[in-house]
N, C-alpha and C. Protein backbone atom coordinates (compact mmCIF):
# COMPACT_ATOMS: atom_id res chain seq x y z
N UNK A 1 50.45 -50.17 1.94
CA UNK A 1 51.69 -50.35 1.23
C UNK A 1 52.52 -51.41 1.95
N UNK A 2 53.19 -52.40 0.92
CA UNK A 2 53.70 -53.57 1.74
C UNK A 2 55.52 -52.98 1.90
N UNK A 3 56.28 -53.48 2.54
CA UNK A 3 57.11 -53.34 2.22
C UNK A 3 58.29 -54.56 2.30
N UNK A 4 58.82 -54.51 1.17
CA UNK A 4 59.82 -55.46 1.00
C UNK A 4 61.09 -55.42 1.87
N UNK A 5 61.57 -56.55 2.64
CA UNK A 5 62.73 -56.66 3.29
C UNK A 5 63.97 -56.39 3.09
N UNK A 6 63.82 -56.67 1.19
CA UNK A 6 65.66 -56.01 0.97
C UNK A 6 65.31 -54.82 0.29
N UNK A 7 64.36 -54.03 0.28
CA UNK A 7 64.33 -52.95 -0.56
C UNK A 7 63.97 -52.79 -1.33
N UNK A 8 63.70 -51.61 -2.13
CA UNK A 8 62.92 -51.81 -4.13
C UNK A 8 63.99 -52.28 -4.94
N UNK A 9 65.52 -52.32 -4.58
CA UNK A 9 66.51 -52.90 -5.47
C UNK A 9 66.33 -54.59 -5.03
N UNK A 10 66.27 -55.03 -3.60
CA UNK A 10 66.02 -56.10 -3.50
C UNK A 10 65.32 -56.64 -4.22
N UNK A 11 63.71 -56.30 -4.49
CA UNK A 11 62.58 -56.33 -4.73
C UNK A 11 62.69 -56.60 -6.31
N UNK A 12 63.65 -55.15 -7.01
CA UNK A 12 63.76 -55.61 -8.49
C UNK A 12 64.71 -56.49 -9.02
N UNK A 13 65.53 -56.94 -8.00
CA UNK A 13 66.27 -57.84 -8.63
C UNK A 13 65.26 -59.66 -8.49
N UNK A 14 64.74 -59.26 -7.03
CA UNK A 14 64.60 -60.85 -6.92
C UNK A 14 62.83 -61.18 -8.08
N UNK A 15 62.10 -59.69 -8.83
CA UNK A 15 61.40 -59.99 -9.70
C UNK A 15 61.65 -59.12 -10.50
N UNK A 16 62.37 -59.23 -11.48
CA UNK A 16 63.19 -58.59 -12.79
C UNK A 16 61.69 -58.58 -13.60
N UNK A 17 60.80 -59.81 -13.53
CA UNK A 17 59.83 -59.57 -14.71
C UNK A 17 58.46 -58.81 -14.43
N UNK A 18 58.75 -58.24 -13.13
CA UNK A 18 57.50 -57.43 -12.81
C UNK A 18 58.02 -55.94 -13.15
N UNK A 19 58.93 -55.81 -13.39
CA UNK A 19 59.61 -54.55 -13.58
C UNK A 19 58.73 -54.05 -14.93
N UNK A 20 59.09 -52.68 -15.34
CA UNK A 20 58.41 -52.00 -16.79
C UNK A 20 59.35 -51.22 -16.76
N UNK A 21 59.20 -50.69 -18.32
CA UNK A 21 60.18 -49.35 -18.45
C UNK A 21 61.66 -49.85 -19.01
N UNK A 22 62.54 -48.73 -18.93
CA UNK A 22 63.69 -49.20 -19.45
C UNK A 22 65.10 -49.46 -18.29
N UNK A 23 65.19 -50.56 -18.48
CA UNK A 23 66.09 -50.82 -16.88
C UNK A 23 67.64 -49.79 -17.72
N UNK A 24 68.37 -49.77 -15.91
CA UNK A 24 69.33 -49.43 -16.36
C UNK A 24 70.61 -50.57 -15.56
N UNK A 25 71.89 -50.24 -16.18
CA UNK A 25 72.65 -51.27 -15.75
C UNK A 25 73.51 -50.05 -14.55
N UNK A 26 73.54 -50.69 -13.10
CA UNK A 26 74.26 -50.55 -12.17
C UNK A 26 75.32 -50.99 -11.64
N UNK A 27 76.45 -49.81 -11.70
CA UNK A 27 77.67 -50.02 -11.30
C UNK A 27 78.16 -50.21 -10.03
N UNK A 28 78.53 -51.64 -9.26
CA UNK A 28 78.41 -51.44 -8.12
C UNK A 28 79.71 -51.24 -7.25
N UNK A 29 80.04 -50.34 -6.87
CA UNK A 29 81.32 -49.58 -6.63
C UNK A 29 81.90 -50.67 -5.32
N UNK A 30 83.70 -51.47 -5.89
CA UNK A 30 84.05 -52.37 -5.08
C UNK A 30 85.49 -51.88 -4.33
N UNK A 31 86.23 -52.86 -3.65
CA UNK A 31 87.61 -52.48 -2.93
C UNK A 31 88.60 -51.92 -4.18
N UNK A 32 89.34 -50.60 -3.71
CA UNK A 32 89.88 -50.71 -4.78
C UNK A 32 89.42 -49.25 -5.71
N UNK A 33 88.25 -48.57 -5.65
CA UNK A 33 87.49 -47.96 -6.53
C UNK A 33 87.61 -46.69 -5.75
N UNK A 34 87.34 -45.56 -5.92
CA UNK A 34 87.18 -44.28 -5.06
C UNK A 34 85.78 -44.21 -4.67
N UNK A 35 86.11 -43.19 -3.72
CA UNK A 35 84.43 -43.32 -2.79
C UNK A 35 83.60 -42.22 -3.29
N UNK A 36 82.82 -41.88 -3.81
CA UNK A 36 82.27 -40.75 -4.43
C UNK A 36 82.58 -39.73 -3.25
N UNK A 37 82.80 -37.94 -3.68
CA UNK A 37 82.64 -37.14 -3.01
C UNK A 37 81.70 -36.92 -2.83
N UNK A 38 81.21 -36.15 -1.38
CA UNK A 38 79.61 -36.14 -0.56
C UNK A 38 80.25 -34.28 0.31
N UNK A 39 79.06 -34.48 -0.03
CA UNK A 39 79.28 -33.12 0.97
C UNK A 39 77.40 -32.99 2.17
N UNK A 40 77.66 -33.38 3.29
CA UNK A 40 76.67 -33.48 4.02
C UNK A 40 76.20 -32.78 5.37
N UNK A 41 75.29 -32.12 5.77
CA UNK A 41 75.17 -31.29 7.42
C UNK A 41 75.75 -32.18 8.21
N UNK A 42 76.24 -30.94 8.82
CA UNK A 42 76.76 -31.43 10.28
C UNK A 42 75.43 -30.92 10.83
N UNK A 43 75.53 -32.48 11.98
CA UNK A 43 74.00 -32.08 12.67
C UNK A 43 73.54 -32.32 13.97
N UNK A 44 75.32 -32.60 14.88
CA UNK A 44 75.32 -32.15 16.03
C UNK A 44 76.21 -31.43 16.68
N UNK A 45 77.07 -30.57 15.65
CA UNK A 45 77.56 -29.87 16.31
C UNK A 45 78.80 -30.00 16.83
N UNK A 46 79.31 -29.44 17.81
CA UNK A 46 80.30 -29.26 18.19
C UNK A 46 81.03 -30.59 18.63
N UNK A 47 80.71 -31.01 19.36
CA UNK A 47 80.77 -32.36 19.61
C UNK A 47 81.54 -33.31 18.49
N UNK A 48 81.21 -33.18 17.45
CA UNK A 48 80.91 -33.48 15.54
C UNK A 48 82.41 -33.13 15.03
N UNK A 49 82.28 -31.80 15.41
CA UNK A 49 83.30 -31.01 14.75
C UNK A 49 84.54 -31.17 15.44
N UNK A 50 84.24 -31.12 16.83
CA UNK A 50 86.27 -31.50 17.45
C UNK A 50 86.67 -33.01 16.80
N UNK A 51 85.75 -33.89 17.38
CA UNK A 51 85.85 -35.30 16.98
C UNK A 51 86.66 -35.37 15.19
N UNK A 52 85.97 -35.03 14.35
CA UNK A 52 86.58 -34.71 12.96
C UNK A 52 87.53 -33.57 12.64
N UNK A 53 87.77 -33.29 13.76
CA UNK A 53 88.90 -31.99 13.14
C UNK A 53 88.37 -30.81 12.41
N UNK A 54 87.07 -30.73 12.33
CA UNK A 54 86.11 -29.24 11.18
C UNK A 54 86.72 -27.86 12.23
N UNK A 55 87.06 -27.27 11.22
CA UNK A 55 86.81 -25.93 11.53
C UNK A 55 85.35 -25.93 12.87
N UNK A 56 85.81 -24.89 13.33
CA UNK A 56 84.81 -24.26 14.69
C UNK A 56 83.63 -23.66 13.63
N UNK A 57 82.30 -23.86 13.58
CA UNK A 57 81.00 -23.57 12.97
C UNK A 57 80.74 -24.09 11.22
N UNK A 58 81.81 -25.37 11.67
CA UNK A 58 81.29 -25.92 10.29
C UNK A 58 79.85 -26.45 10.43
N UNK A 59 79.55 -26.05 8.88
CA UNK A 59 78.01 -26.31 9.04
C UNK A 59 78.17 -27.54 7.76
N UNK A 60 79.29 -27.69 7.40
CA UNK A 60 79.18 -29.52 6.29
C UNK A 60 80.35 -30.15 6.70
N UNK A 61 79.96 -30.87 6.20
CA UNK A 61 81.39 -32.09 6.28
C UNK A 61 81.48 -32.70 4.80
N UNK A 62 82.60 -32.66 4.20
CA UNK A 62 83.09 -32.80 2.75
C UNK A 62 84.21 -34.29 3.43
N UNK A 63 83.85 -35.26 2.61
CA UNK A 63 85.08 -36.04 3.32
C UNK A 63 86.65 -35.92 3.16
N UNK A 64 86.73 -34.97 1.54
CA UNK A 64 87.77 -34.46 1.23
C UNK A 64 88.79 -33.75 2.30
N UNK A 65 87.93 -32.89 2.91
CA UNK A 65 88.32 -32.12 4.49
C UNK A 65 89.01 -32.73 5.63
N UNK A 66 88.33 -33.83 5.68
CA UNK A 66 88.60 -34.47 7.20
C UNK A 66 90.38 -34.83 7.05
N UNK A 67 91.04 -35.07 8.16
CA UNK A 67 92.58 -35.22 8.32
C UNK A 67 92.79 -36.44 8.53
N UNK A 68 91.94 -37.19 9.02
CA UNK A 68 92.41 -38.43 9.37
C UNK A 68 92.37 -39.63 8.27
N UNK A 69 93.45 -40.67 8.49
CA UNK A 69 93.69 -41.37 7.46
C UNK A 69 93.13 -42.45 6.82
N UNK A 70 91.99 -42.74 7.61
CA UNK A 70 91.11 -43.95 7.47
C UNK A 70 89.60 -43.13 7.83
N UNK A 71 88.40 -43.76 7.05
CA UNK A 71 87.15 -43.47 7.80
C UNK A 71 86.51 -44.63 7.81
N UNK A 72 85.75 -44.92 8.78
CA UNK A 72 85.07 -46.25 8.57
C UNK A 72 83.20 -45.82 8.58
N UNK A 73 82.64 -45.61 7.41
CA UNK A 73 81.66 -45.46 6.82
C UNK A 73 80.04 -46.37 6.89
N UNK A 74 79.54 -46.01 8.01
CA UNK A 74 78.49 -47.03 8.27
C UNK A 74 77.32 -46.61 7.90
N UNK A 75 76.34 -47.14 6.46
CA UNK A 75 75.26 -46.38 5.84
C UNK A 75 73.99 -47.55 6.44
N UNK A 76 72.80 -46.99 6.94
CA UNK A 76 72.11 -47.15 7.68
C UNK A 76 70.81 -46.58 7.27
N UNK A 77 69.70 -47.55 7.68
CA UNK A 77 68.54 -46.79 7.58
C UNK A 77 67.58 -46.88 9.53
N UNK A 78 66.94 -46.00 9.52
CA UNK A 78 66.66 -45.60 11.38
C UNK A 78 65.31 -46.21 11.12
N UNK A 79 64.85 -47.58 10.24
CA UNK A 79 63.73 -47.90 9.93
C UNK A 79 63.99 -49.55 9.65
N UNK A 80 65.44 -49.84 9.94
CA UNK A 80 66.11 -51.14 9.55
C UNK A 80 66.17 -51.58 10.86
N UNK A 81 65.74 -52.93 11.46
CA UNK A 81 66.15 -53.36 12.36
C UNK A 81 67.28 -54.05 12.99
N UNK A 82 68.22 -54.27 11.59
CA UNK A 82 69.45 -54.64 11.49
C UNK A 82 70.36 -53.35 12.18
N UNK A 83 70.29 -52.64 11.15
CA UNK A 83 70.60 -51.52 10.94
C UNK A 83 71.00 -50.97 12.93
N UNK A 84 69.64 -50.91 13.21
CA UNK A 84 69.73 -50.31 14.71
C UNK A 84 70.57 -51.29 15.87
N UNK A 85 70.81 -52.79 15.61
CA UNK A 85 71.61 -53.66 16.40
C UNK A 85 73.01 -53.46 15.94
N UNK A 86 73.11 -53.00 14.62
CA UNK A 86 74.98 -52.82 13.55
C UNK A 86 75.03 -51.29 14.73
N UNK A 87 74.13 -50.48 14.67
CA UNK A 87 74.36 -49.25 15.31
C UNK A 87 74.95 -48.88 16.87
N UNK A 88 73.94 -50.44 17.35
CA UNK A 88 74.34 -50.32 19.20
C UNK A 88 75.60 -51.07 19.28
N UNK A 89 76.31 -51.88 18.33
CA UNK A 89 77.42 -52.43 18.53
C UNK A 89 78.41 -51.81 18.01
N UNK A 90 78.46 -50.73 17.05
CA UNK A 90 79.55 -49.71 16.56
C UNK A 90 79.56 -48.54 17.47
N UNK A 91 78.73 -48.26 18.52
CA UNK A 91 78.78 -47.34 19.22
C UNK A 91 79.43 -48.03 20.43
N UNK A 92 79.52 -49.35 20.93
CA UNK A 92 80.68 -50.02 22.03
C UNK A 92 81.82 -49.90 21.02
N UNK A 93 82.02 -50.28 19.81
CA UNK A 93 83.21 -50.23 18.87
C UNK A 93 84.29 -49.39 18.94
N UNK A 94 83.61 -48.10 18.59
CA UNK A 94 83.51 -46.72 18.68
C UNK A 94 85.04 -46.37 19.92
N UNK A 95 84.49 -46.65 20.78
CA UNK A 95 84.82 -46.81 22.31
C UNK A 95 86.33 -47.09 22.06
N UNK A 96 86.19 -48.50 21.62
CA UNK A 96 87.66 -49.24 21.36
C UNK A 96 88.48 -48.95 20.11
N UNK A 97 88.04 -48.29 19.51
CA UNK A 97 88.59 -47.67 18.40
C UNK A 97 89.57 -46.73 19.09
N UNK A 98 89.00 -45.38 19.34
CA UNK A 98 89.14 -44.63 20.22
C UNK A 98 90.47 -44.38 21.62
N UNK A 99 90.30 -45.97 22.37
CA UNK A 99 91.36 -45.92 22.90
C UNK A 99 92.15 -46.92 22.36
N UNK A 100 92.27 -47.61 21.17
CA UNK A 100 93.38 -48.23 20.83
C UNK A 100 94.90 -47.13 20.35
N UNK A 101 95.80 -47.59 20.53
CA UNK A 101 97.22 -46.57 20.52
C UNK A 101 97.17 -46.31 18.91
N UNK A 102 96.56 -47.80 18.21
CA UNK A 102 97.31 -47.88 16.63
C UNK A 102 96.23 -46.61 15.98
N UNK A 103 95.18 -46.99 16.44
CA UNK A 103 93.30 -46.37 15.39
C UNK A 103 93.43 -44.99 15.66
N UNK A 104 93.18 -44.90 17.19
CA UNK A 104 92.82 -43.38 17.74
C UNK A 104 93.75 -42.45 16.98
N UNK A 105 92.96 -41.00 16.54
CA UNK A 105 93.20 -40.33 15.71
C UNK A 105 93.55 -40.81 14.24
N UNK A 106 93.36 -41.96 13.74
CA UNK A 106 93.87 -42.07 12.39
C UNK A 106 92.51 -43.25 11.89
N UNK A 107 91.91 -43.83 12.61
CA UNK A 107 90.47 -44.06 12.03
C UNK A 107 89.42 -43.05 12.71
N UNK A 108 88.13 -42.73 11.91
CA UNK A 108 87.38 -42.32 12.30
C UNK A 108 85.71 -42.57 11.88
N UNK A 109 85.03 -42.70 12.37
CA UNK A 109 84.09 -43.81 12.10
C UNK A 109 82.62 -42.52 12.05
N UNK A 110 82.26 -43.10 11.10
CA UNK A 110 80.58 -42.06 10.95
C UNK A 110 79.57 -42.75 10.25
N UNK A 111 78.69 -42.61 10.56
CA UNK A 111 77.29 -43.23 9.76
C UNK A 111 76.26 -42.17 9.25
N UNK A 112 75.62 -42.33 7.94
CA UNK A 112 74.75 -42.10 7.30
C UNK A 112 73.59 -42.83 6.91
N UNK A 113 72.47 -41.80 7.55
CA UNK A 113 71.25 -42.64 7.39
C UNK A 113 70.50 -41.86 6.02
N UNK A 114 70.67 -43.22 5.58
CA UNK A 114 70.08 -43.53 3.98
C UNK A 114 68.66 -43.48 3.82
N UNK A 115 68.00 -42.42 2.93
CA UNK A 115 66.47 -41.99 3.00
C UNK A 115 65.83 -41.12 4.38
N UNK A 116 67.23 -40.69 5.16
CA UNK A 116 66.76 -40.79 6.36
C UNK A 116 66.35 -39.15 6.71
N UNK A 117 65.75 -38.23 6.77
CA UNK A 117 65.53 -36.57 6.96
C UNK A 117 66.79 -36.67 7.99
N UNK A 118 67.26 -34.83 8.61
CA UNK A 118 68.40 -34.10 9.50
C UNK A 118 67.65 -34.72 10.71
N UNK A 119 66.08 -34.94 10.98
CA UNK A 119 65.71 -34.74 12.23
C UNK A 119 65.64 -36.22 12.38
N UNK A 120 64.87 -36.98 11.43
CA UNK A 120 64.67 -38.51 11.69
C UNK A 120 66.84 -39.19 12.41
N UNK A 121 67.66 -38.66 12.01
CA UNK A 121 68.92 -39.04 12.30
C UNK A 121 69.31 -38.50 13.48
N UNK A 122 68.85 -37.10 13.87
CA UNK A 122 69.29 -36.21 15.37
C UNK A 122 68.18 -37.08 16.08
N UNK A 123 67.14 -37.68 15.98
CA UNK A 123 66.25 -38.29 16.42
C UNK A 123 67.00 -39.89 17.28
N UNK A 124 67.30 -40.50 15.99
CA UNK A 124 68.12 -42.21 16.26
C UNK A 124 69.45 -41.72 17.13
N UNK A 125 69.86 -40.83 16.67
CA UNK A 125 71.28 -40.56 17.64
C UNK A 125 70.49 -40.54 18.67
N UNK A 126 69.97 -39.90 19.25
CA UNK A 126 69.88 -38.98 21.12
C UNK A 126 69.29 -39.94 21.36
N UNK A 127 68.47 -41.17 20.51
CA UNK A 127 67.29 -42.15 21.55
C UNK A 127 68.55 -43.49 21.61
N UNK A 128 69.17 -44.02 20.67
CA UNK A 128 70.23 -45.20 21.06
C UNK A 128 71.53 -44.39 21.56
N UNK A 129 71.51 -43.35 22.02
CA UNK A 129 73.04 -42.33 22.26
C UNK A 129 74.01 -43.03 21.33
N UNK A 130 74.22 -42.41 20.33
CA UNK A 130 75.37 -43.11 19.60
C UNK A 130 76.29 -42.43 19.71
N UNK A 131 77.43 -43.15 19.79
CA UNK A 131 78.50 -42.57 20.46
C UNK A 131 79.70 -41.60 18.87
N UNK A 132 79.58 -42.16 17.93
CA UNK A 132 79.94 -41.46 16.76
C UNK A 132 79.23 -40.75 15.69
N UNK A 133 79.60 -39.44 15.04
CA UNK A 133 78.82 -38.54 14.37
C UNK A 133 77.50 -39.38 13.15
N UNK A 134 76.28 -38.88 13.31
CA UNK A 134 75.56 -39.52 12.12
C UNK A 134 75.30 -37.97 11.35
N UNK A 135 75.26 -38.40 10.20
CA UNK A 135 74.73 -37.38 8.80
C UNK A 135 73.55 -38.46 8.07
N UNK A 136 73.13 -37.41 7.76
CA UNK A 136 71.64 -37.99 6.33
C UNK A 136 71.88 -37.88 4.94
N UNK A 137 71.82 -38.98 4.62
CA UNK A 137 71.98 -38.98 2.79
C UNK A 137 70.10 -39.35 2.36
N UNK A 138 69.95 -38.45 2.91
CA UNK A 138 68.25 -38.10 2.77
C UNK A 138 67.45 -38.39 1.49
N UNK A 139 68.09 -38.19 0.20
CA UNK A 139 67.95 -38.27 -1.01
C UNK A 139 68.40 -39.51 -1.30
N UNK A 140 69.62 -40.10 -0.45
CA UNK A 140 69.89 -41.47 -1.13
C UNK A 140 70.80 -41.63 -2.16
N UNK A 141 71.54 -40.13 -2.74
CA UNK A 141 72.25 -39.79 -3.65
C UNK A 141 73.67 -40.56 -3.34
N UNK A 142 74.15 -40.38 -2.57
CA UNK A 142 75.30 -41.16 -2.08
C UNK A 142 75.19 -42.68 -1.43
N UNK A 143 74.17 -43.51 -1.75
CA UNK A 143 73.85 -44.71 -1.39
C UNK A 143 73.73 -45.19 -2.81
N UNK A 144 72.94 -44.14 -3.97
CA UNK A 144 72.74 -44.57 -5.27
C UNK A 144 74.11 -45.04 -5.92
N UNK A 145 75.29 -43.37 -5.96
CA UNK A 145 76.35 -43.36 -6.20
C UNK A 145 77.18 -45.22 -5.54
N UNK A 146 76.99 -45.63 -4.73
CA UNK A 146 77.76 -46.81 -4.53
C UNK A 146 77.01 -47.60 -5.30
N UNK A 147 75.98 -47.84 -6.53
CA UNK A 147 75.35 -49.27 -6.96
C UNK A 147 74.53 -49.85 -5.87
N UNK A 148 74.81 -49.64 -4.64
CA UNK A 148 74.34 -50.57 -3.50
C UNK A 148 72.93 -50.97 -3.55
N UNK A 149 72.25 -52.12 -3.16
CA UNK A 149 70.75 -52.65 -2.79
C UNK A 149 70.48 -52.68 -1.90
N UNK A 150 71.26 -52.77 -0.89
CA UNK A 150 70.86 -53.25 0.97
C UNK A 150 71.62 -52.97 1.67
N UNK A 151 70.81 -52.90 3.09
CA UNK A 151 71.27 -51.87 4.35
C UNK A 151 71.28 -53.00 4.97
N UNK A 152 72.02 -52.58 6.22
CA UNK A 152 73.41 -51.87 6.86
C UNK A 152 74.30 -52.25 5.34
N UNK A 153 75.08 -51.09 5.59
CA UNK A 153 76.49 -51.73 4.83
C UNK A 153 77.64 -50.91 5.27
N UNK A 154 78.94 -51.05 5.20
CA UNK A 154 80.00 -50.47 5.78
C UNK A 154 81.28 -50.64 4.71
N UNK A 155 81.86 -49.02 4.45
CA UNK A 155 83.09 -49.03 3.91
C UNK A 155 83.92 -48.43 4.68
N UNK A 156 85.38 -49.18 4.89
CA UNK A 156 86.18 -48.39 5.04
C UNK A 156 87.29 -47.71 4.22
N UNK A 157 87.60 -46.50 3.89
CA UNK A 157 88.18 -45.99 2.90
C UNK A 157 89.09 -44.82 3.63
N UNK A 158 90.08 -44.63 2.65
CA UNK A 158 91.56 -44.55 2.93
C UNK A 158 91.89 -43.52 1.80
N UNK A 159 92.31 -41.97 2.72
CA UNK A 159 92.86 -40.86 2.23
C UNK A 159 93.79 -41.17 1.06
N UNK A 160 93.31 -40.60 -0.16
CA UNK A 160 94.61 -40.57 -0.86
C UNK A 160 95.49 -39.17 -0.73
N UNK A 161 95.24 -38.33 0.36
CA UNK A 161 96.52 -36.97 0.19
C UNK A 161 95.78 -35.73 -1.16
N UNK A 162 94.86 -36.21 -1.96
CA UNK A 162 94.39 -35.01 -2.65
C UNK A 162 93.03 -34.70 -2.68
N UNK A 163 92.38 -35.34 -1.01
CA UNK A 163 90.96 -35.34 -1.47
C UNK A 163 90.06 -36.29 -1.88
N UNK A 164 90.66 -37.34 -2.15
CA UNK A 164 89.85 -38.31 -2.46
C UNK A 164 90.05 -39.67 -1.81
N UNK A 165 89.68 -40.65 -1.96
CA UNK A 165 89.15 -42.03 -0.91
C UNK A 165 89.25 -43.03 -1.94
N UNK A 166 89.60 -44.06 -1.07
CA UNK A 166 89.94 -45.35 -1.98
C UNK A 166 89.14 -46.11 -0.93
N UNK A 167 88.24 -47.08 -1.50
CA UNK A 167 87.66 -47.84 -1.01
C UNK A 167 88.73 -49.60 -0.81
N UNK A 168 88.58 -49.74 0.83
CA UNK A 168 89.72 -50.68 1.21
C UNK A 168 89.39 -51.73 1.31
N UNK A 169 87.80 -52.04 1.95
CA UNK A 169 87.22 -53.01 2.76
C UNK A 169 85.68 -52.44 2.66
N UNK A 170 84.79 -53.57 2.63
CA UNK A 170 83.14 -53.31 1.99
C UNK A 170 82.52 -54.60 3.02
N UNK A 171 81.64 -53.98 4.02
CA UNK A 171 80.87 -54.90 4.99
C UNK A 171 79.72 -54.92 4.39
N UNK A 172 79.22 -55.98 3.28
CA UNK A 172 77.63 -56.06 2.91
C UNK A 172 76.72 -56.72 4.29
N UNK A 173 75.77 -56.26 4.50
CA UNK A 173 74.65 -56.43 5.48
C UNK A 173 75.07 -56.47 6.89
N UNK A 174 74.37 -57.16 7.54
CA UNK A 174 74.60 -56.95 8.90
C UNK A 174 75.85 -57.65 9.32
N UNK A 175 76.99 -57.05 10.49
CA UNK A 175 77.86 -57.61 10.72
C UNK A 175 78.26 -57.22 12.34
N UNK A 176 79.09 -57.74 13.05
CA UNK A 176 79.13 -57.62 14.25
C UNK A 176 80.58 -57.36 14.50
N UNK A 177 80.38 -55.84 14.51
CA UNK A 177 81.62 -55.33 14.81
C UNK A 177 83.23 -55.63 16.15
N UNK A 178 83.65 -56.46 15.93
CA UNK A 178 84.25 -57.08 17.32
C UNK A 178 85.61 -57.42 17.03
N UNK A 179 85.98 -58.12 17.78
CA UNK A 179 88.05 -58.17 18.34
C UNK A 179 88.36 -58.43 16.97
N UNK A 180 88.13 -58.87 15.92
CA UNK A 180 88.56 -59.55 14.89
C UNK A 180 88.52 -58.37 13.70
N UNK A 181 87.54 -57.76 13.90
CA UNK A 181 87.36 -56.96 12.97
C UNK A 181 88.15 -55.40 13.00
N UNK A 182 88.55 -55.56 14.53
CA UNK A 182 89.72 -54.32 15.36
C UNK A 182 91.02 -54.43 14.54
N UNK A 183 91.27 -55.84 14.22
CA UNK A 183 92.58 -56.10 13.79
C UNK A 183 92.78 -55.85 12.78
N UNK A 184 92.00 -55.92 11.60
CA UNK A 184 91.57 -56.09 10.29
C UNK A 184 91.67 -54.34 10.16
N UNK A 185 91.04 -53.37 10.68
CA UNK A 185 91.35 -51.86 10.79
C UNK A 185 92.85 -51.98 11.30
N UNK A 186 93.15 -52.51 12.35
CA UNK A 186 94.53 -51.78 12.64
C UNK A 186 95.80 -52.54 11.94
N UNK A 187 95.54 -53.37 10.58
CA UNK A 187 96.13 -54.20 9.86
C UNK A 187 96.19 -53.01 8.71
N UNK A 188 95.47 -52.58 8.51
CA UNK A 188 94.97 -51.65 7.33
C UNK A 188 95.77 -50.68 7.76
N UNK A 189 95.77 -49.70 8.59
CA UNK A 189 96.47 -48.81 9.20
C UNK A 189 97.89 -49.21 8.90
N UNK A 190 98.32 -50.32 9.56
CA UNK A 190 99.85 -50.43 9.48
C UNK A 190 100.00 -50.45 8.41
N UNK A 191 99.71 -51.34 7.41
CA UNK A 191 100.26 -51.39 5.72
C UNK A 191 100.45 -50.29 5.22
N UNK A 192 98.82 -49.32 5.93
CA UNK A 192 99.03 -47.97 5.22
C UNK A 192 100.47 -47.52 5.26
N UNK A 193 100.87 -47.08 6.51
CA UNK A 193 101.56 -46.48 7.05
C UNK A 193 103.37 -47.00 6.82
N UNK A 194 103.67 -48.34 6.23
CA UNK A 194 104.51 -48.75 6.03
C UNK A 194 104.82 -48.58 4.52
N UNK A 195 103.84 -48.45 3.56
CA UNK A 195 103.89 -48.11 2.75
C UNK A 195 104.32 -46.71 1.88
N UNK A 196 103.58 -46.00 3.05
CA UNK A 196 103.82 -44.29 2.68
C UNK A 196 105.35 -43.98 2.39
């Protein structure tokens, strides 16, 4: 089995006429749009759970739940080689997120590995130590839900107060998380916050 570089969406877009069957038209969810609700294992635990604010023996994470006002959403596959360099540089990120005065406690940053099993993801965490929570969208259901074709990709999205997420900012493919892109979150933050 060969496998294609951007994916079977890659794959069907860049040969539409090898395709059969009845296509369908995909909506591809932009800034601006809500983030579909997900409800996913927590799958390390405690660690997981102070970091996000969960209840003591949460066993999901609903993003509806979480308290904090920003999430920054990094979907990933542990089979992408992009993917694993976006991963070792959001985990130094992570870091500086963390101790910045503006972010800490009001962004919070998690990744989902896309197609990926509970163990193949507890797996990529403990071997690159990543320093922020990963979950599995194993099925791909919440990778479908965005329209999306290709990995790495990154949203950051922004509490609306009833549960739901507004998509703010959309990182297609690989990107290198750094000083510029700190500002751009803690730009987001302030507006938020001046706005309220």
């Amino acid at each position: 089995m060969l496998r294609y570089p951007a994916g079977f969406h890659g794959w069907k877009t860049a040969h539409p006429e090898l395709v059969e069957g009845r296509t369908e038209e995909r909506h591809v969810l932009a800034v601006g749009d809500s983030f579909p609700t997900c409800r996913v294992a927590v799958l390390s635990g405690d660690a997981d759970r102070e970091y996000l604010n969960l209840p003591d023996n949460a066993k999901w994470l609903e993003l509806g739940e979480l308290s904090a006002r920003f999430v920054l959403i990094q979907l990933y596959n542990t089979l992408c080689n992009d993917c694993v360099a976006e991963t070792k540089m959001l985990s130094r990120f992570f870091k500086q997120v963390e101790a910045d005065p503006v972010l800490a406690g009001r962004l919070k940053i998690i990744g989902l590995g896309v197609y990926d099993s509970n163990q193949a993801v507890v797996r990529f965490r403990k071997h690159y130590e990543v320093a922020y929570p990963l979950f599995s969208d194993k099925d791909g259901q919440i990778f479908e839900c965005l329209g999306q074709a290709e990995l790495p990709l990154a949203y950051l999205v922004r509490a609306e107060g009833d549960g739901s997420w507004t998509i703010e900012l959309i990182r297609r493919g690989y990107f290198k998380p750094d000083e510029k892109f700190l500002n751009v979150l803690k730009a987001a933050v302030i507006r938020a916050e001046t706005t309220d």
